[in-house]
N, C-alpha and C. Protein backbone atom coordinates (compact mmCIF):
# COMPACT_ATOMS: atom_id res chain seq x y z
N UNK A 1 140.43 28.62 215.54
CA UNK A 1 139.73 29.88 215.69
C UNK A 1 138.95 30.16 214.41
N UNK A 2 137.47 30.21 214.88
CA UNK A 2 136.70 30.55 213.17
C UNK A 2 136.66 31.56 213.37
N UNK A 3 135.66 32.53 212.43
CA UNK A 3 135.44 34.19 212.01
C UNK A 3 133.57 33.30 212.55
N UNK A 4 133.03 34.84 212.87
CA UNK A 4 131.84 34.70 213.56
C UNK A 4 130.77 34.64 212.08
N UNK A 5 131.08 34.57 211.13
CA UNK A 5 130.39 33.78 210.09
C UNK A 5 130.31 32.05 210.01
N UNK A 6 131.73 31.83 210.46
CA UNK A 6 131.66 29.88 210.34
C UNK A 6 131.00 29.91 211.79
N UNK A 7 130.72 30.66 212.86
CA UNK A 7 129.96 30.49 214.30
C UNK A 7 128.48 30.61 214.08
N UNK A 8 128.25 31.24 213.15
CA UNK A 8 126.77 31.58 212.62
C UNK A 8 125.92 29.93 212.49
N UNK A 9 124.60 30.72 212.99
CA UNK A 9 124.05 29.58 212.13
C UNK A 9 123.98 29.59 210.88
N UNK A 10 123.65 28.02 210.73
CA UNK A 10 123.79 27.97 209.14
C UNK A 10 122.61 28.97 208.09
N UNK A 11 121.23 29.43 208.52
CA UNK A 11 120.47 30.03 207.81
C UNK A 11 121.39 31.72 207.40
N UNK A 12 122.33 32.12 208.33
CA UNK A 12 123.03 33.42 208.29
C UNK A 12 123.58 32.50 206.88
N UNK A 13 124.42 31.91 207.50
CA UNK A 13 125.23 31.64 205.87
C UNK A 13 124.37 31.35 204.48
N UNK A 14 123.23 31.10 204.96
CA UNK A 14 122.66 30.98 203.52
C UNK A 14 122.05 31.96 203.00
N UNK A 15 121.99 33.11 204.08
CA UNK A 15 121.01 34.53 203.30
C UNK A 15 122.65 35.05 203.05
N UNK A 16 123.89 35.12 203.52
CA UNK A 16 125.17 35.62 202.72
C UNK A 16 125.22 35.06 201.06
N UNK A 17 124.68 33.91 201.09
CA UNK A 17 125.30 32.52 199.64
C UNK A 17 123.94 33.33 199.07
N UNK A 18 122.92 33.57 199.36
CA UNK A 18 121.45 34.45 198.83
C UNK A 18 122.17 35.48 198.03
N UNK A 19 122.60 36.57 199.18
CA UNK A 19 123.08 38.19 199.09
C UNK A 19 124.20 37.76 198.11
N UNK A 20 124.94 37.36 198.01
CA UNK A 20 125.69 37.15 196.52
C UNK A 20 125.40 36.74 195.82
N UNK A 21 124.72 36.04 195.31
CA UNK A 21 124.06 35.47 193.91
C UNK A 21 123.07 36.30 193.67
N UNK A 22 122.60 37.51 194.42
CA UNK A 22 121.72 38.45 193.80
C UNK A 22 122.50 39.28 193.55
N UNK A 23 123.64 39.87 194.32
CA UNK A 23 124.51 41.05 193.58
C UNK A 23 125.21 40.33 192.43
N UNK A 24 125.45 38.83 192.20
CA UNK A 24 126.07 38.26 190.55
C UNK A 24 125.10 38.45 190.25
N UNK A 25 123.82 37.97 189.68
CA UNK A 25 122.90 38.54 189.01
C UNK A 25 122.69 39.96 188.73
N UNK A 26 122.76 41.00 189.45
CA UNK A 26 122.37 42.31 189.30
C UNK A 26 123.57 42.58 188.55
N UNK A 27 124.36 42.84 188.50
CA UNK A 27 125.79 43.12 187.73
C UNK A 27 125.75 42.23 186.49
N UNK A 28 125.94 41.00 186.52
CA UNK A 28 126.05 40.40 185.26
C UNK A 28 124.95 40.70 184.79
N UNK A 29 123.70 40.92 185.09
CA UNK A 29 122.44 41.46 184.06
C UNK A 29 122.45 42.66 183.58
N UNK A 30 123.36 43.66 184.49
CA UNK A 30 123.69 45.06 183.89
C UNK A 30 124.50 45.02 182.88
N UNK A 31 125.36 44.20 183.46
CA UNK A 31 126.74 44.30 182.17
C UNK A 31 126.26 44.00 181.08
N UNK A 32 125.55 42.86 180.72
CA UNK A 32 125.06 42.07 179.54
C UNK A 32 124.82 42.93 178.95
N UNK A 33 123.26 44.21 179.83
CA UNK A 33 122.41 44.67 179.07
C UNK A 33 122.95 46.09 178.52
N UNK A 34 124.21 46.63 179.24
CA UNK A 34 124.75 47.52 178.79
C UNK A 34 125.58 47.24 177.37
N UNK A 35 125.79 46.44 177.99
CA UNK A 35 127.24 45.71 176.88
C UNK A 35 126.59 45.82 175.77
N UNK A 36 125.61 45.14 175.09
CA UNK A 36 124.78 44.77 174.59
C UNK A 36 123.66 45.51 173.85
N UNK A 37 122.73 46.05 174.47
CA UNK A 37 121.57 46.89 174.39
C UNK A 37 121.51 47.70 174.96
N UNK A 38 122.91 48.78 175.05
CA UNK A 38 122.90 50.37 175.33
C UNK A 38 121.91 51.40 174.71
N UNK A 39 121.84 50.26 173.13
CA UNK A 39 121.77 51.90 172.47
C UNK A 39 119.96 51.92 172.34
N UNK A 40 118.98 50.84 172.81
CA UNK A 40 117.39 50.60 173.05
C UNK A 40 117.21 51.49 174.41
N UNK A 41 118.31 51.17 175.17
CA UNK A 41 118.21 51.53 176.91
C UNK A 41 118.36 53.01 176.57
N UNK A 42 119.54 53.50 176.46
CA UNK A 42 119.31 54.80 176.47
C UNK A 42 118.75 55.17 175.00
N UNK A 43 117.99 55.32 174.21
CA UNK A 43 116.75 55.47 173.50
C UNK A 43 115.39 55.49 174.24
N UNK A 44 115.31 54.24 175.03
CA UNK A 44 114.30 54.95 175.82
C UNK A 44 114.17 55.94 177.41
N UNK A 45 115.48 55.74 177.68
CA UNK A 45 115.67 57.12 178.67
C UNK A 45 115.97 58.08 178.18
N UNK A 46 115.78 58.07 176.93
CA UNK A 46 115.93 59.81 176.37
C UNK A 46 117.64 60.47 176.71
N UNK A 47 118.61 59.39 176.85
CA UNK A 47 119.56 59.60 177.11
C UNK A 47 120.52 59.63 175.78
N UNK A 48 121.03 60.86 175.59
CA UNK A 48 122.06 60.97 173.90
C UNK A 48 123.34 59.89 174.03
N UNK A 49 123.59 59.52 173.22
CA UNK A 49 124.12 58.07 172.80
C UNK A 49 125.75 59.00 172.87
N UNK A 50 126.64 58.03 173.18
CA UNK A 50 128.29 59.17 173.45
C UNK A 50 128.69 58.48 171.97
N UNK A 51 129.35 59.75 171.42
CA UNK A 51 130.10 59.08 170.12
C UNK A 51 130.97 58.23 169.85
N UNK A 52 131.93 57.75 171.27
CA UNK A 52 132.46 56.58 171.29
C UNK A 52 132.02 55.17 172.20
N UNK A 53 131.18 54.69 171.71
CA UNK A 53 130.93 53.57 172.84
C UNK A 53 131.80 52.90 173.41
N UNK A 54 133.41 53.19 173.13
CA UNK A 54 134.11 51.98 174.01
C UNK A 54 134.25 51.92 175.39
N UNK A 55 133.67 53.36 175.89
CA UNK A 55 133.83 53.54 177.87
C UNK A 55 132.63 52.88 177.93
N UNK A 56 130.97 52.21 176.98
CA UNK A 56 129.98 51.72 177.69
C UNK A 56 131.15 50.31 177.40
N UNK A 57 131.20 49.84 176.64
CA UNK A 57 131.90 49.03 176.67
C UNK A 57 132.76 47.87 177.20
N UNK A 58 133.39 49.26 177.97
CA UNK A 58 134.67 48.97 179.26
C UNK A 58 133.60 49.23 180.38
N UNK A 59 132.72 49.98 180.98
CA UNK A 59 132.45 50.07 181.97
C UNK A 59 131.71 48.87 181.74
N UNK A 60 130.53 48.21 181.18
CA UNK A 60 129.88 47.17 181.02
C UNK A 60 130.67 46.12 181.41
N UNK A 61 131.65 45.53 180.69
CA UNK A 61 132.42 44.82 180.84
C UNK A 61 133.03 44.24 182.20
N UNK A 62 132.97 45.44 182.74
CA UNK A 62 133.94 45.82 184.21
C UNK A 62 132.69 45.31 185.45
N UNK A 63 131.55 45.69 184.94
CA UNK A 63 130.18 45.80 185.57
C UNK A 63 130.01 43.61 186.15
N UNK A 64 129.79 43.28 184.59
CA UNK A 64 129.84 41.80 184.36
C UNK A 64 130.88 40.78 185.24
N UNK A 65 132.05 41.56 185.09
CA UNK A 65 133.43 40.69 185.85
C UNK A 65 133.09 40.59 187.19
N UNK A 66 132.29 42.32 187.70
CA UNK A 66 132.11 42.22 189.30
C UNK A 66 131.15 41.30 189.35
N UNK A 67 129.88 41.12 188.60
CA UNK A 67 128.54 39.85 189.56
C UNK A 67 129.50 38.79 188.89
N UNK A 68 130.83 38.26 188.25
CA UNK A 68 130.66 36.41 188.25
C UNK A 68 131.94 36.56 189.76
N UNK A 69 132.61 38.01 190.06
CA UNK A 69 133.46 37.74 191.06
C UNK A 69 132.30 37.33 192.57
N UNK A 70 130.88 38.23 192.22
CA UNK A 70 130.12 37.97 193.24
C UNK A 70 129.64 36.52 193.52
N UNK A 71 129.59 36.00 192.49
CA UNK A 71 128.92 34.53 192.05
C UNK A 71 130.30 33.84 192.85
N UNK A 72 131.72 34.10 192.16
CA UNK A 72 132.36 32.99 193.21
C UNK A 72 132.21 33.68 194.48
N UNK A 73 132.15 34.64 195.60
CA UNK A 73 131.92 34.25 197.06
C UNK A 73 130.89 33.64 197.34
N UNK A 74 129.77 34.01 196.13
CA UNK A 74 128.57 33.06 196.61
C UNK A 74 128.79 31.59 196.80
N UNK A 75 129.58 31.11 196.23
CA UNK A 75 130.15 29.39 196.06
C UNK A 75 130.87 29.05 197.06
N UNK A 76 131.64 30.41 197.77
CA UNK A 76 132.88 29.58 199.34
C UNK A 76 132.81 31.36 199.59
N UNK A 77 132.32 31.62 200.51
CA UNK A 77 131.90 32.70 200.82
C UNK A 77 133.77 33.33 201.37
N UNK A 78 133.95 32.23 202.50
CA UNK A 78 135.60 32.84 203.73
C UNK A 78 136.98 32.89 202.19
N UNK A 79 136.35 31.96 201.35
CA UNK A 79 137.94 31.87 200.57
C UNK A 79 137.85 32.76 199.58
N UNK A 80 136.59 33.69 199.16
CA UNK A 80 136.70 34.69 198.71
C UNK A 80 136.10 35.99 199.05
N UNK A 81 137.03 36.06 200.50
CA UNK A 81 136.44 37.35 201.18
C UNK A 81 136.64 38.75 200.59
N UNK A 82 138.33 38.61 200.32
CA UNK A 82 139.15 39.82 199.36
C UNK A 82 138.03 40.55 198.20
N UNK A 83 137.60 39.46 197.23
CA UNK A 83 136.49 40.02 196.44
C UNK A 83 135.36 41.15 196.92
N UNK A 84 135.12 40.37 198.29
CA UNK A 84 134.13 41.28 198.61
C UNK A 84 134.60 42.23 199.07
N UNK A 85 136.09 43.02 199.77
CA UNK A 85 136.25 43.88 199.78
C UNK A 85 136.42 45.01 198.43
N UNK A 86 137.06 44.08 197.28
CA UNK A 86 136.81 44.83 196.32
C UNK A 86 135.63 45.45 195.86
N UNK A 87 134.43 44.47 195.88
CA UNK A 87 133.12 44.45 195.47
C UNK A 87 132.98 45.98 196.50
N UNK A 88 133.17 45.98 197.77
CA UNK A 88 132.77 47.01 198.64
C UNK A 88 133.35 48.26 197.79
N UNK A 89 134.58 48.24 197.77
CA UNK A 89 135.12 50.01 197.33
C UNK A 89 134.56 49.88 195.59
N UNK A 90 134.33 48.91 194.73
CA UNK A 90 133.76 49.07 193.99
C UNK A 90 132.44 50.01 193.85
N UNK A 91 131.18 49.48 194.69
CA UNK A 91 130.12 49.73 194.58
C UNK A 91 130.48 51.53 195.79
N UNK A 92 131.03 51.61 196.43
CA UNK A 92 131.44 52.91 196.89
C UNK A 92 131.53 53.69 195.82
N UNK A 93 132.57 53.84 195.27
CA UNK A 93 133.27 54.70 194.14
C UNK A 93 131.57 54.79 193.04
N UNK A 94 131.07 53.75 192.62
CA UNK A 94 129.83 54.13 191.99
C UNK A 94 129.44 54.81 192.82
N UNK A 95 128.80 55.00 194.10
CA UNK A 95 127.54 55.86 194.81
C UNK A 95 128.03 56.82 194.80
N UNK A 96 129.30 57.08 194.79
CA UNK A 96 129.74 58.72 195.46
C UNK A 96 129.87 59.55 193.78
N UNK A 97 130.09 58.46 192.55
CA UNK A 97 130.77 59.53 191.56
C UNK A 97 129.02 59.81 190.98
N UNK A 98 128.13 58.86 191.51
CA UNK A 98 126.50 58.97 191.01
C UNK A 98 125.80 60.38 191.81
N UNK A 99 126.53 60.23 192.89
CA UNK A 99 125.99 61.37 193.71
C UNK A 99 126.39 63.04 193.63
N UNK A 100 127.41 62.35 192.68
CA UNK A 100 128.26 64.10 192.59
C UNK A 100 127.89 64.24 191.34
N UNK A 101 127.91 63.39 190.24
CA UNK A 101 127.12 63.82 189.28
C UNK A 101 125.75 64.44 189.41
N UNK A 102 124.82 63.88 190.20
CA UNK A 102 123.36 64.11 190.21
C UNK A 102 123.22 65.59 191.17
N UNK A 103 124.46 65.56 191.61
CA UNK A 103 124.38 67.29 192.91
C UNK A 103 124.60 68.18 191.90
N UNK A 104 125.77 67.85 190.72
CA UNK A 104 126.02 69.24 190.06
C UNK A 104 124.99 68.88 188.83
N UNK A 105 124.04 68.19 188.70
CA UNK A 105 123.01 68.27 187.47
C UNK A 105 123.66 67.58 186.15
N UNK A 106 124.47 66.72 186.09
CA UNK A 106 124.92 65.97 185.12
C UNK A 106 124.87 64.85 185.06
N UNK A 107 123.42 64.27 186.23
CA UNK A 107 123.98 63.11 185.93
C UNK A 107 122.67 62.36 184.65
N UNK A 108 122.84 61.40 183.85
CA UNK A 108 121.77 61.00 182.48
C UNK A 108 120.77 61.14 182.87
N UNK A 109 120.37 60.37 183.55
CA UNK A 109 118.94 60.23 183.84
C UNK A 109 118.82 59.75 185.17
N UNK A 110 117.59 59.88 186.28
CA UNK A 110 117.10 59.07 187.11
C UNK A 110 117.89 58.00 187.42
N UNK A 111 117.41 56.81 186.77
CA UNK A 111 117.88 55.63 186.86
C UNK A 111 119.17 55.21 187.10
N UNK A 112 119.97 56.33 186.56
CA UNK A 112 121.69 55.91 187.44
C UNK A 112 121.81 56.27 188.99
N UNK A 113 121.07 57.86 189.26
CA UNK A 113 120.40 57.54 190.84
C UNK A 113 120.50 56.06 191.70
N UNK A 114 119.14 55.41 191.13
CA UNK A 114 118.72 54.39 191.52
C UNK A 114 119.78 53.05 191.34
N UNK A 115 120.66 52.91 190.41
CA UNK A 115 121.50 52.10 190.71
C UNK A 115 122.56 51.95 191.59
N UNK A 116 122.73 53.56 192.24
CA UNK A 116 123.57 54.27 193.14
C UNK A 116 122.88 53.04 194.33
N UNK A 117 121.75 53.94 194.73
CA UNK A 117 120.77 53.84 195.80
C UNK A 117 121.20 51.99 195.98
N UNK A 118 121.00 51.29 194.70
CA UNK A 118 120.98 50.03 195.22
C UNK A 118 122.50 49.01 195.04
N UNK A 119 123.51 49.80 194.49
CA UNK A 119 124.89 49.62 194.89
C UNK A 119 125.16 49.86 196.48
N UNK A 120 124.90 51.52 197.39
CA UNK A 120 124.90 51.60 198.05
C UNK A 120 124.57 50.80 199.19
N UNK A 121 123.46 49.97 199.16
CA UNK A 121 122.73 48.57 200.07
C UNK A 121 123.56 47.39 199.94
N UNK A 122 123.60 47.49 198.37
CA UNK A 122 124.67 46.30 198.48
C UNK A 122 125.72 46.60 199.42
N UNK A 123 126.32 47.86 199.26
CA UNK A 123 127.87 47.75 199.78
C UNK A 123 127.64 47.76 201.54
N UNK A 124 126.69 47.80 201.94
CA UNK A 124 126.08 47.99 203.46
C UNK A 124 125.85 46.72 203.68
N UNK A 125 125.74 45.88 202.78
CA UNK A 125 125.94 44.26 203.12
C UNK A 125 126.80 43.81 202.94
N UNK A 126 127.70 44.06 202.21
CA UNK A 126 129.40 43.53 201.91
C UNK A 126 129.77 44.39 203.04
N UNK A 127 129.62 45.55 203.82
CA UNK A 127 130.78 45.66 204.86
C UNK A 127 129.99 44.69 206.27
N UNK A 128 128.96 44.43 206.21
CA UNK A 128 128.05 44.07 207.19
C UNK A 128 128.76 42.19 206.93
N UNK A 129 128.81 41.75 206.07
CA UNK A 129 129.44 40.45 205.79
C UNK A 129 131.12 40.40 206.23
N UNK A 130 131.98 41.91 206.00
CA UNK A 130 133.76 41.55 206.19
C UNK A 130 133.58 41.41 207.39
N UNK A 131 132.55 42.21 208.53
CA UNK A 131 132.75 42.04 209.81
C UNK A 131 132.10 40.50 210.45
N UNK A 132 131.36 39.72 209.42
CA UNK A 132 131.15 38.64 210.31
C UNK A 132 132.54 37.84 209.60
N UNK A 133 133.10 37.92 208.59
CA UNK A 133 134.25 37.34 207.80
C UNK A 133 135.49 37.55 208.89
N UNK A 134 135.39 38.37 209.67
CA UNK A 134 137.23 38.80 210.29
C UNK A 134 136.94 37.25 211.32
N UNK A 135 138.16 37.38 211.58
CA UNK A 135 138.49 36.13 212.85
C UNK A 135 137.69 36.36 213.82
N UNK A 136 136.80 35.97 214.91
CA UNK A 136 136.04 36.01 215.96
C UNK A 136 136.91 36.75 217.13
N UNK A 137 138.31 35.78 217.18
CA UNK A 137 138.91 36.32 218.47
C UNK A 137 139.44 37.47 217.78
N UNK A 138 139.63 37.85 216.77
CA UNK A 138 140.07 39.47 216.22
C UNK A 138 139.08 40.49 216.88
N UNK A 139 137.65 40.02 215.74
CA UNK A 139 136.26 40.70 216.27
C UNK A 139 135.99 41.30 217.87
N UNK A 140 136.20 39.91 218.57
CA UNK A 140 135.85 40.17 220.23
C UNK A 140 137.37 41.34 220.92
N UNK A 141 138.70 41.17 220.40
CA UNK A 141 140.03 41.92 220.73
C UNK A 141 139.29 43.26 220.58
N UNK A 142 139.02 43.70 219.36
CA UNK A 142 138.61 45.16 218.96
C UNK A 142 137.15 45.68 219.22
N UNK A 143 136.22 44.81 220.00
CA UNK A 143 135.02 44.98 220.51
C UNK A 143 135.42 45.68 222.04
C-alpha cells in the first residue's frame, strides 16, 4: 500500500523535491542573514536594534535548522514526512504571532508582514504535501 504521493506522477514528486529546496533556501538564507547581518538589515528598515541580540540569535539560528530540516525532505521526501509536519506548525505559529503583532501595531516593520504572508504559502504546501504523504487506502477510508 503506497501514500498517493508514491501514486503520483513522477513530475508531482519533483515540484514537492522543488517546494523544499526553496523553503531550505528561504530559511537558511534568513537565518544566515539574520544571524549574521541583523544589525545592516535592521539599519536599513529603520528598525531599533534590541539591547540583547541573543533572541536574534536564537531565533536565527532556529530559522537556519528549519531550511537544512527542509533540505533533508527535499532528499527522501516519505522518510521525512514528520519534519514537514513540524515545518507546518512551525511556519503557523510565525503567521499567527506576525499577525497579532501587526493587528495591535507592534509589529517592526512591513517586511515581517511579508515573511508571514510567505511562511503562510509555504505552510499551505506542507499541509497540501501531508495529505498526498498519508497512506492512499487511509486517504480513500476518510474520503
Amino acid at each position: 500500500m503506497g501514500t498517493r504521493l508514491e501514486l503520483a506522477d513522477p513530475s508531482t514528486v519533483n515540484r514537492y523535491k522543488a517546494f523544499f529546496l526553496t523553503a531550505a533556501l528561504y530559511d537558511v538564507i534568513l537565518g544566515v542573514v539574520f544571524f549574521f547581518f541583523f544589525t545592516p538589515v535592521f539599519r536599513q528598515l529603520s528598525v531599533p536594534l534590541p539591547e540583547n541580540t541573543s533572541y536574534l540569535h536564537l531565533s536565527a539560528g532556529f530559522v537556519f535548522v528549519q531550511g537544512v530540516g527542509y533540505w533533508l525532505v527535499s532528499q527522501n521526501l516519505l522518510r521525512n514526512v514528520d519534519l514537514v509536519k513540524v515545518g507546518a506548525l512551525y511556519k503557523a505559529i510565525y503567521t499567527l504571532v506576525a499577525v497579532y503583532y501587526w493587528a495591535i501595531g507592534q509589529l517592526p516593520h512591513a517586511v515581517f508582514a511579508w515573511f508571514a504572508v510567505f511562511d503562510f504559502l509555504f505552510m499551505l504546501g506542507f499541509i497540501r504535501f501531508l495529505v498526498l504523504a498519508r497512506p492512499a487506502a487511509e486517504a480513500r477510508a476518510q474520503a
